[in-house]
C-alpha atoms as a PDB file:
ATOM      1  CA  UNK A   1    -101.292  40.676  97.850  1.00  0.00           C
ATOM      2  CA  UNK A   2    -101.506  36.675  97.462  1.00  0.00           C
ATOM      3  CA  UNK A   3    -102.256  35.200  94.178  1.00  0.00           C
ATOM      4  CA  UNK A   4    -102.352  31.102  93.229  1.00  0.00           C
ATOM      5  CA  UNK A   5    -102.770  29.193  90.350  1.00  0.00           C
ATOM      6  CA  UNK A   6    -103.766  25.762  90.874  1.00  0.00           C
ATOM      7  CA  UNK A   7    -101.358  24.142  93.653  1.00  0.00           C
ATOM      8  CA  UNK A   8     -98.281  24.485  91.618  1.00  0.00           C
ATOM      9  CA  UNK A   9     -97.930  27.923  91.726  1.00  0.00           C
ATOM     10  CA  UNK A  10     -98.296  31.096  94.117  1.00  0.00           C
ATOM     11  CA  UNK A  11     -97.242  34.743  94.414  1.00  0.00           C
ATOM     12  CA  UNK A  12     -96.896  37.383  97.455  1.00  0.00           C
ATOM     13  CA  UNK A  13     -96.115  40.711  97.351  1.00  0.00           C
ATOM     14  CA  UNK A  14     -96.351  42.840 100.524  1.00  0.00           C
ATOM     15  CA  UNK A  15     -95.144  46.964 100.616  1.00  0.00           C
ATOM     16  CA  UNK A  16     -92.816  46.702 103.516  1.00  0.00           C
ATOM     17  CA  UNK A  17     -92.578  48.230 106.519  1.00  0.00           C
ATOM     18  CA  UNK A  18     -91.255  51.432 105.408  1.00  0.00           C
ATOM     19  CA  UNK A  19     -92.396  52.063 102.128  1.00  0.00           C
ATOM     20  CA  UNK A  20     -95.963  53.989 101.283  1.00  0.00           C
ATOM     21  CA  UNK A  21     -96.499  52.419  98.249  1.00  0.00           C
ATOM     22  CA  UNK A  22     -95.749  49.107  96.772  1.00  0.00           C
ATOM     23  CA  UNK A  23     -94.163  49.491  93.770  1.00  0.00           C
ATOM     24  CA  UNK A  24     -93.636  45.473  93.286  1.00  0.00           C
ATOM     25  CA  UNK A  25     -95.917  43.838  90.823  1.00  0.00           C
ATOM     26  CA  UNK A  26     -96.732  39.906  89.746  1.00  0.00           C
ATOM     27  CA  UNK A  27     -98.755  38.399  88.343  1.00  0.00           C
ATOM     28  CA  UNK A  28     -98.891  33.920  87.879  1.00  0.00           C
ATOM     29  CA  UNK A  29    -100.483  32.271  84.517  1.00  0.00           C
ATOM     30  CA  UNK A  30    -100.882  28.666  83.562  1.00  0.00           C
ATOM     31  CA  UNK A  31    -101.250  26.630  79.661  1.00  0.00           C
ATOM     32  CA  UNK A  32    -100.979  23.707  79.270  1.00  0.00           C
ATOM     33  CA  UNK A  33     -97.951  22.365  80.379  1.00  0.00           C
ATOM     34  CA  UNK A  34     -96.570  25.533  81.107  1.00  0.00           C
ATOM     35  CA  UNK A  35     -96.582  27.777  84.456  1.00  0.00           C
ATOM     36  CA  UNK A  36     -95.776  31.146  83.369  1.00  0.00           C
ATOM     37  CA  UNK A  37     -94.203  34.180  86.306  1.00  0.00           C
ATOM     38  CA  UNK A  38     -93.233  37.603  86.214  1.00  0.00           C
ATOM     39  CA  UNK A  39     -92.055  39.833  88.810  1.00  0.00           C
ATOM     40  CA  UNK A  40     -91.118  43.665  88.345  1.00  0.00           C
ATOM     41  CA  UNK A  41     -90.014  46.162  90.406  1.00  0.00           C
ATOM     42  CA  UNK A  42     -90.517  49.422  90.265  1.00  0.00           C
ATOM     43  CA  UNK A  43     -87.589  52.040  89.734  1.00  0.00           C
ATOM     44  CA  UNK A  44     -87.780  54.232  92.857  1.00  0.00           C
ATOM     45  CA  UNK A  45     -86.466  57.364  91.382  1.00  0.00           C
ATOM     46  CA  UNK A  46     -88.391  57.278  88.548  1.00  0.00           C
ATOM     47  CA  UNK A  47     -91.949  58.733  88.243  1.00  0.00           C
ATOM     48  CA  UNK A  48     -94.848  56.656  89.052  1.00  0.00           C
ATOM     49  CA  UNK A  49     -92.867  52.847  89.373  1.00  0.00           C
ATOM     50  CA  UNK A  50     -95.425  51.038  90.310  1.00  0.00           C
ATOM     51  CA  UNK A  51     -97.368  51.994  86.950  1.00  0.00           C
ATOM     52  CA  UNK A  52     -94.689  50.591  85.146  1.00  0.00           C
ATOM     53  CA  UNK A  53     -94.221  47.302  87.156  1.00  0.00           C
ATOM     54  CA  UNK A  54     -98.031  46.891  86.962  1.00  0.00           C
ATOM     55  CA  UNK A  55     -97.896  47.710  82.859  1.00  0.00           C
ATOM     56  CA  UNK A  56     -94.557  45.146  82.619  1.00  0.00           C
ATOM     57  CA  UNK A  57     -96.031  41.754  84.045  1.00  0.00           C
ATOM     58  CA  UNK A  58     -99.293  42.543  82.713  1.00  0.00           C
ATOM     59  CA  UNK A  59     -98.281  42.944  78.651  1.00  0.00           C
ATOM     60  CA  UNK A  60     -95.120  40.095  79.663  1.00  0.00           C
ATOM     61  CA  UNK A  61     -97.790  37.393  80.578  1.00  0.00           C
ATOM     62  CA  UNK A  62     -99.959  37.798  78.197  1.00  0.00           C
ATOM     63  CA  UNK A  63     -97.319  37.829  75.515  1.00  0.00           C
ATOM     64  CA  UNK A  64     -96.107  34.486  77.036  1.00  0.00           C
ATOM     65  CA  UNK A  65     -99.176  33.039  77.301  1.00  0.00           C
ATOM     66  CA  UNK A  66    -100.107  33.275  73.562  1.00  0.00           C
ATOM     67  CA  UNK A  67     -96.523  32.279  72.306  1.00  0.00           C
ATOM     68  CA  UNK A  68     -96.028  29.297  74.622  1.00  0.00           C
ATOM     69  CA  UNK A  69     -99.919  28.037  73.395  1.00  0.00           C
ATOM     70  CA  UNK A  70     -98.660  28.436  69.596  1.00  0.00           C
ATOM     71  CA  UNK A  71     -95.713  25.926  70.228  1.00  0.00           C
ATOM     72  CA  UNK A  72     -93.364  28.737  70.633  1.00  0.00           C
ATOM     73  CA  UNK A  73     -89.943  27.794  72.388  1.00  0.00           C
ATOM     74  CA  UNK A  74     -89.894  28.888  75.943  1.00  0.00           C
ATOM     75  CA  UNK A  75     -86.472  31.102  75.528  1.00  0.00           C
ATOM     76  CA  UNK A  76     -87.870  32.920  72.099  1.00  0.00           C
ATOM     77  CA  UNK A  77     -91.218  33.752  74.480  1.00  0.00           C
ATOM     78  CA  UNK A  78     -89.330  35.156  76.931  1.00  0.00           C
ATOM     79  CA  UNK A  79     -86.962  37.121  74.689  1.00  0.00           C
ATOM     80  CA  UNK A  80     -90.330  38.859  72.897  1.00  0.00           C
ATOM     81  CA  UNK A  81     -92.270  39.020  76.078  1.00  0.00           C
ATOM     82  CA  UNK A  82     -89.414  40.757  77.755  1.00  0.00           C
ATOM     83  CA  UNK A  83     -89.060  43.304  74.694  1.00  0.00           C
ATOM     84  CA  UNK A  84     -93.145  43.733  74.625  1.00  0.00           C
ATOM     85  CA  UNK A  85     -93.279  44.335  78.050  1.00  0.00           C
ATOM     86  CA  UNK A  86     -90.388  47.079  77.238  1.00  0.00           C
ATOM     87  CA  UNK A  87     -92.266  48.661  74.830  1.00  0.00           C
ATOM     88  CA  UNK A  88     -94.900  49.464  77.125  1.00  0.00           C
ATOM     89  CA  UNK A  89     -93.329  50.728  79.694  1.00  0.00           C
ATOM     90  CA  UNK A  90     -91.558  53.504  77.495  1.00  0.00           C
ATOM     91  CA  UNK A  91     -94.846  54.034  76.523  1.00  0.00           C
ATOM     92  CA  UNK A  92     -95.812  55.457  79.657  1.00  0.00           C
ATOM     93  CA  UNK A  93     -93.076  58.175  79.423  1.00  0.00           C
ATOM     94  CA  UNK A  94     -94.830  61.725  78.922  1.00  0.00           C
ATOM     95  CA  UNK A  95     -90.926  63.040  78.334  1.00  0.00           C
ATOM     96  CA  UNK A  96     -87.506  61.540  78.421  1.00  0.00           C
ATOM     97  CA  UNK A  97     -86.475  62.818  81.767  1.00  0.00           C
ATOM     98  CA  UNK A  98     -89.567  61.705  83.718  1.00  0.00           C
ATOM     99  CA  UNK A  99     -90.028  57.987  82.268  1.00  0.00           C
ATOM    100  CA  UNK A 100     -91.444  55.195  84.271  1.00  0.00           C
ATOM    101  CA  UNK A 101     -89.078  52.595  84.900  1.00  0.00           C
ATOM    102  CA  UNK A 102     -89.186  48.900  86.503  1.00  0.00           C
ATOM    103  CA  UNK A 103     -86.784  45.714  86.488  1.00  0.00           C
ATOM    104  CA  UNK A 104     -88.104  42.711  84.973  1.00  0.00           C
ATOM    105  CA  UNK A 105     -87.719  38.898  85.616  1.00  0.00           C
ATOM    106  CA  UNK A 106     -89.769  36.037  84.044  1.00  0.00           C
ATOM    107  CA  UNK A 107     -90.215  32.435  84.311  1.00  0.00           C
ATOM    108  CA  UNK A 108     -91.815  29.421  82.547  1.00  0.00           C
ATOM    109  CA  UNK A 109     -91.989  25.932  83.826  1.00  0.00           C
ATOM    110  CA  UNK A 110     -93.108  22.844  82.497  1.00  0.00           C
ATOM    111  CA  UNK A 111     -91.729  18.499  82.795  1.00  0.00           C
ATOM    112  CA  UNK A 112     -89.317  19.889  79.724  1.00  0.00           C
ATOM    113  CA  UNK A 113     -87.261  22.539  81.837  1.00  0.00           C
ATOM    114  CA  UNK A 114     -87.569  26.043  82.829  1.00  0.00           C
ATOM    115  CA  UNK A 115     -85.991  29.203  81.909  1.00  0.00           C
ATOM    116  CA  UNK A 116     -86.238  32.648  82.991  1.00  0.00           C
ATOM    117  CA  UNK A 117     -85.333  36.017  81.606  1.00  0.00           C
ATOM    118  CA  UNK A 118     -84.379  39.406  83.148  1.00  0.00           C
ATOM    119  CA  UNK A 119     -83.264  43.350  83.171  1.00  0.00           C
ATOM    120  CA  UNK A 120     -82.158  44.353  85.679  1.00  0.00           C
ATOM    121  CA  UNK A 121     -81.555  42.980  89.469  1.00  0.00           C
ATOM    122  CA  UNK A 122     -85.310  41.203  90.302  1.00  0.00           C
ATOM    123  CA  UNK A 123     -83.790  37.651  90.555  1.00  0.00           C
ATOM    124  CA  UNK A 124     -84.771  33.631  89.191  1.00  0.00           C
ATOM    125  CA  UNK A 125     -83.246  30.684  91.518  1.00  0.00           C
ATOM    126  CA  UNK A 126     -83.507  26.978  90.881  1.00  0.00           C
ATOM    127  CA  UNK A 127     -84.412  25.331  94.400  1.00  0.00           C
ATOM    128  CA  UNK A 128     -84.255  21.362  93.963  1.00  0.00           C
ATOM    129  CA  UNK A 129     -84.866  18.777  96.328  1.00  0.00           C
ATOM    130  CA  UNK A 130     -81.994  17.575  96.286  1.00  0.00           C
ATOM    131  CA  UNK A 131     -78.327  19.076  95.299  1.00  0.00           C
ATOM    132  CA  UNK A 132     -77.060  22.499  95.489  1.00  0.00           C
ATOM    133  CA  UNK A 133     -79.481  25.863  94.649  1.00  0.00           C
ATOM    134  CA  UNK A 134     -78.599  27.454  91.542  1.00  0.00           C
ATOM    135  CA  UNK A 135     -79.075  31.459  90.599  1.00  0.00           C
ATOM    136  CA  UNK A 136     -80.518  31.187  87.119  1.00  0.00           C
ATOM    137  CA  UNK A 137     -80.023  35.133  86.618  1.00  0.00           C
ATOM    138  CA  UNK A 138     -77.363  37.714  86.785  1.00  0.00           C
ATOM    139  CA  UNK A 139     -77.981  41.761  88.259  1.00  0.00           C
ATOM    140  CA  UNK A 140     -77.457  43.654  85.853  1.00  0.00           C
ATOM    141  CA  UNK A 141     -75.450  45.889  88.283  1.00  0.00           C
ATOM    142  CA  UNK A 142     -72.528  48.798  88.317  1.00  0.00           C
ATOM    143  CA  UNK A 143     -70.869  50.352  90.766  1.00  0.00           C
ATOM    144  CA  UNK A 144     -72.354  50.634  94.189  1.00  0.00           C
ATOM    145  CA  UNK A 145     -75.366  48.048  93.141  1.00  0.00           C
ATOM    146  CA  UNK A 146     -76.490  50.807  90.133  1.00  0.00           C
ATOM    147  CA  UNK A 147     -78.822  49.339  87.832  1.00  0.00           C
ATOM    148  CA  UNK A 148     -76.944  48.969  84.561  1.00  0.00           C
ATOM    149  CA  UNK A 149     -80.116  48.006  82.306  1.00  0.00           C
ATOM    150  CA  UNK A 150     -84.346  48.270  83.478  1.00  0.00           C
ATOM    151  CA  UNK A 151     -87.545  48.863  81.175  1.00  0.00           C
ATOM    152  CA  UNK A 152     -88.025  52.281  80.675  1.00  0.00           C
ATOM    153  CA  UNK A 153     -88.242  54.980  77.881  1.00  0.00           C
ATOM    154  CA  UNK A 154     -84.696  56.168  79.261  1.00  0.00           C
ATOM    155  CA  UNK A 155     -83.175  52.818  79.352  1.00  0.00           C
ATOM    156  CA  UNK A 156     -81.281  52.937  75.951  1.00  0.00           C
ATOM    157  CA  UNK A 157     -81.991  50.106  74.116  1.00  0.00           C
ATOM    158  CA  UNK A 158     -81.827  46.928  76.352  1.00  0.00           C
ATOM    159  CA  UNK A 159     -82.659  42.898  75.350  1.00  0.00           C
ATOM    160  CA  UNK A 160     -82.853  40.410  78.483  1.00  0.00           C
ATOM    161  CA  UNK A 161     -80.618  37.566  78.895  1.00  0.00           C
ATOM    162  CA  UNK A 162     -82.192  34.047  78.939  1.00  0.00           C
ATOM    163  CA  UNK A 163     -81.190  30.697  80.774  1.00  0.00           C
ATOM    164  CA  UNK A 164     -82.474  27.616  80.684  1.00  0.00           C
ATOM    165  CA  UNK A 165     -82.367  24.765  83.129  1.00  0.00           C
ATOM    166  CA  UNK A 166     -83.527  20.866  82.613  1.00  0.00           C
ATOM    167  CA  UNK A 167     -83.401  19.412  86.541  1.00  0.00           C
ATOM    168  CA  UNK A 168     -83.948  15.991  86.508  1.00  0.00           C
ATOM    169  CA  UNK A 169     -85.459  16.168  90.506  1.00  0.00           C
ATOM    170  CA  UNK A 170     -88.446  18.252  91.275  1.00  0.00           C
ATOM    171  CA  UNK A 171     -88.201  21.600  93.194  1.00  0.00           C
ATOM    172  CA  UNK A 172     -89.443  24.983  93.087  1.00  0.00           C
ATOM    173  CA  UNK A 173     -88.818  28.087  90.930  1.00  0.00           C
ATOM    174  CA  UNK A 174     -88.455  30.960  92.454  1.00  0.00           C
ATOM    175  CA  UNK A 175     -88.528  34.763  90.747  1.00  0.00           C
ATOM    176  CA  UNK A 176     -88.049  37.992  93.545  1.00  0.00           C
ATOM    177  CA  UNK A 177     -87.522  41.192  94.156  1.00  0.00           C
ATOM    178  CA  UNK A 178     -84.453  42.536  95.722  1.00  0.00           C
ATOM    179  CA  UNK A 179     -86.707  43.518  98.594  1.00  0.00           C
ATOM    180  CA  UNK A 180     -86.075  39.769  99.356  1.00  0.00           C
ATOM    181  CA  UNK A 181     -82.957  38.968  98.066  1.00  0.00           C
ATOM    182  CA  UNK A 182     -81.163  41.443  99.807  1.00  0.00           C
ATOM    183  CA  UNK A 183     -81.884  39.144 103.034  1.00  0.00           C
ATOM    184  CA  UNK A 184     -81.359  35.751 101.585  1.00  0.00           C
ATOM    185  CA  UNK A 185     -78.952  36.468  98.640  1.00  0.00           C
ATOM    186  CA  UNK A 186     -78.022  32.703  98.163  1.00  0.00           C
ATOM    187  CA  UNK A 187     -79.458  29.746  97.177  1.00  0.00           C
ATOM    188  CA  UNK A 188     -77.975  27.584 100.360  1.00  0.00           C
ATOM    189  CA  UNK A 189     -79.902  30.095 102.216  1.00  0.00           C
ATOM    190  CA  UNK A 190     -83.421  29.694 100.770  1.00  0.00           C
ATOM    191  CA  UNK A 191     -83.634  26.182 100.643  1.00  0.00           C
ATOM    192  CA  UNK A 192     -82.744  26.194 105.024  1.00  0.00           C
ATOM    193  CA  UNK A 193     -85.148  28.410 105.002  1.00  0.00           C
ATOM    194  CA  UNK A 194     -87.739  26.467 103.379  1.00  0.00           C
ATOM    195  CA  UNK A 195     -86.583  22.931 103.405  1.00  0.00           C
ATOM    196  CA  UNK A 196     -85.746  20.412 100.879  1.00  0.00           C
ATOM    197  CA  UNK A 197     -88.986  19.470  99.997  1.00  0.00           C
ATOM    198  CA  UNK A 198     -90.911  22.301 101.207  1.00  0.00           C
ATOM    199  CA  UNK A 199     -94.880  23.060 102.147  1.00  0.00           C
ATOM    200  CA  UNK A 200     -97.450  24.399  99.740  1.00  0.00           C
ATOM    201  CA  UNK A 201     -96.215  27.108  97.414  1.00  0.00           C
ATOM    202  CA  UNK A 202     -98.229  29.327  99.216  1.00  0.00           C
ATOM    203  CA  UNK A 203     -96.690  28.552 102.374  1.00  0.00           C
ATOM    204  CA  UNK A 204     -93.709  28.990 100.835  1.00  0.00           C
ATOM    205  CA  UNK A 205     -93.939  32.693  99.120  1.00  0.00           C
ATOM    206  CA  UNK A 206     -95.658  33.367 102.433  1.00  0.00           C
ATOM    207  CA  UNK A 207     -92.436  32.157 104.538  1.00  0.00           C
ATOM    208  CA  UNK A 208     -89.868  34.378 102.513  1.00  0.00           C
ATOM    209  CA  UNK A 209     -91.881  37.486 102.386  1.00  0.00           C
ATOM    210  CA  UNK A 210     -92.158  37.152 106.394  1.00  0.00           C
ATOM    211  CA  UNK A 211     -88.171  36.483 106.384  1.00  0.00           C
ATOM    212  CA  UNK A 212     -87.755  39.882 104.581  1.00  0.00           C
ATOM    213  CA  UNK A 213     -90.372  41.897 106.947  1.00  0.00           C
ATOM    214  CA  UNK A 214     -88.762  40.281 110.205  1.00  0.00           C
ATOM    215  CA  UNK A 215     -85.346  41.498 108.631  1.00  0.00           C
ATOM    216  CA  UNK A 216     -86.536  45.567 108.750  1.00  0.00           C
ATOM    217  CA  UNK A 217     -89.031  44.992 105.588  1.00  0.00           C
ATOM    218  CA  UNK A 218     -86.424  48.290 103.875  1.00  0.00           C
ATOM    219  CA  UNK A 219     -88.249  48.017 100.686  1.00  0.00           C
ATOM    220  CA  UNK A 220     -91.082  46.171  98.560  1.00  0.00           C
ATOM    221  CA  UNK A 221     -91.276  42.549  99.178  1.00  0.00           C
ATOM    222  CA  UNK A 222     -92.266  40.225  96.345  1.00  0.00           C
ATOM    223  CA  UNK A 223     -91.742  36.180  96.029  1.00  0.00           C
ATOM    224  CA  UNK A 224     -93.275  33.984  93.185  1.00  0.00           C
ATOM    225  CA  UNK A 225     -92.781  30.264  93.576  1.00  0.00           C
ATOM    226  CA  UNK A 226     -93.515  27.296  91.292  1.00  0.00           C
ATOM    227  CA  UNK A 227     -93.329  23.802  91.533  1.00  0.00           C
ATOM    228  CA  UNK A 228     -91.770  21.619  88.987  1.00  0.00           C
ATOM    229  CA  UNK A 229     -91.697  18.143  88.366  1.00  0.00           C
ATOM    230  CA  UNK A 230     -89.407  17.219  85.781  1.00  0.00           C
ATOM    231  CA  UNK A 231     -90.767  14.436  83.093  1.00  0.00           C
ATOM    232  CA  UNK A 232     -89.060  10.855  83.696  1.00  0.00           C
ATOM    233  CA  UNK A 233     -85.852  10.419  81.885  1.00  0.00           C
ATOM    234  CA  UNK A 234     -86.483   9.073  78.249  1.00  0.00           C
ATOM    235  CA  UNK A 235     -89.938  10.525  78.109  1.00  0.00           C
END
């Protein structure tokens, strides 16, 4: 699946190689100023994943749509997008012990700054055009990579961290599955990948979902990118 918005913004999700179902979901939005992305991925183990993934960026971008266009602050959008998109998902649960489940990870961009929010280990990275990468989130991880936190009526009670970023170059967000990261876990490695200043954004989510395939494609595949350009200092 492709998806753009305008020629800031793009999305690909692809099932893998070995996987019968793609259990990935995204879905791009703009307002505004704002670019809005969210990514989920689908708990394997649990009963019908990619219902919930589907469910989680669906209710998550609308909810972010209609804060950010009341003058809502990006963060406080993500933080009640984040628990909407919860809500839904343990929705879905006909009984405790067979409840949907999905990781989460959201973005918003605009010349002000972008933040993301996440549960779980679906990933946000800052790629510049110049300086280091940064990894805006953290996996919510245990032992042996074990999720630690996901949406899901058997997820306990769970709120997602939010970080926010002002760049003062432009460059690209990026939010992912772990179906990519698990081939480029780093920063560095993304931006040799795609270059400093990079192609279109399509190009772009295009390029790292054919990384991850060429690397064995293990699991669902899913890269959202979006271009920022940063308002001039003083503005």
């Amino acid at each position: 699946m492709e998806i753009t918005v305008g020629a800031d913004a793009a999305g690909v999700s692809d099932r893998g190689r070995r996987r019968e179902v793609n259990a990935d979901a995204l879905t791009l939005a703009a307002t505004g100023l704002w670019t809005v992305g969210v990514v989920c991925d689908g708990v394997s183990l649990s009963p019908r994943p990619e219902r919930a993934a589907r469910v989680a960026v669906k209710v998550a971008a609308a909810a972010l749509i209609a804060r950010l266009r009341e003058g809502q602050l990006p963060e406080v959008a993500l933080a009640e997008a984040a628990g909407r998109a919860g809500r839904a998902v343990s929705a879905l649960a006909a009984v405790r012990d067979g409840a949907p489940a999905c990781t989460f990870v959201a973005g918003v961009a605009g010349p002000e700054g972008i933040w993301s929010a996440w549960i779980g280990d679906s990933r946000a990275y800052w790629l510049p055009g110049e300086g280091p990468g940064l990894l805006m989130s953290e996996d919510d991880t245990g032992d042996h990579d074990a999720l630690t936190a996901w949406l899901g009526a058997d997820a306990g009670p769970v709120t997602a961290r939010v970080r926010g970023h002002r760049p003062r170059v432009p460059g690209r967000l990026l939010l992912c599955t772990d179906g990519l990261w698990r081939h480029l876990p780093d920063a560095a490695g993304l931006l040799r990948l795609l270059g400093r200043q990079g192609r279109n954004v399509l190009a772009d989510a295009r390029a790292l979902v054919s990384r991850a395939l060429d690397a064995g494609g293990e699991d669902n595949v899913t890269a959202a990118v979006i271009r920022v350009v940063p308002a001039p200092l003083g503005n």
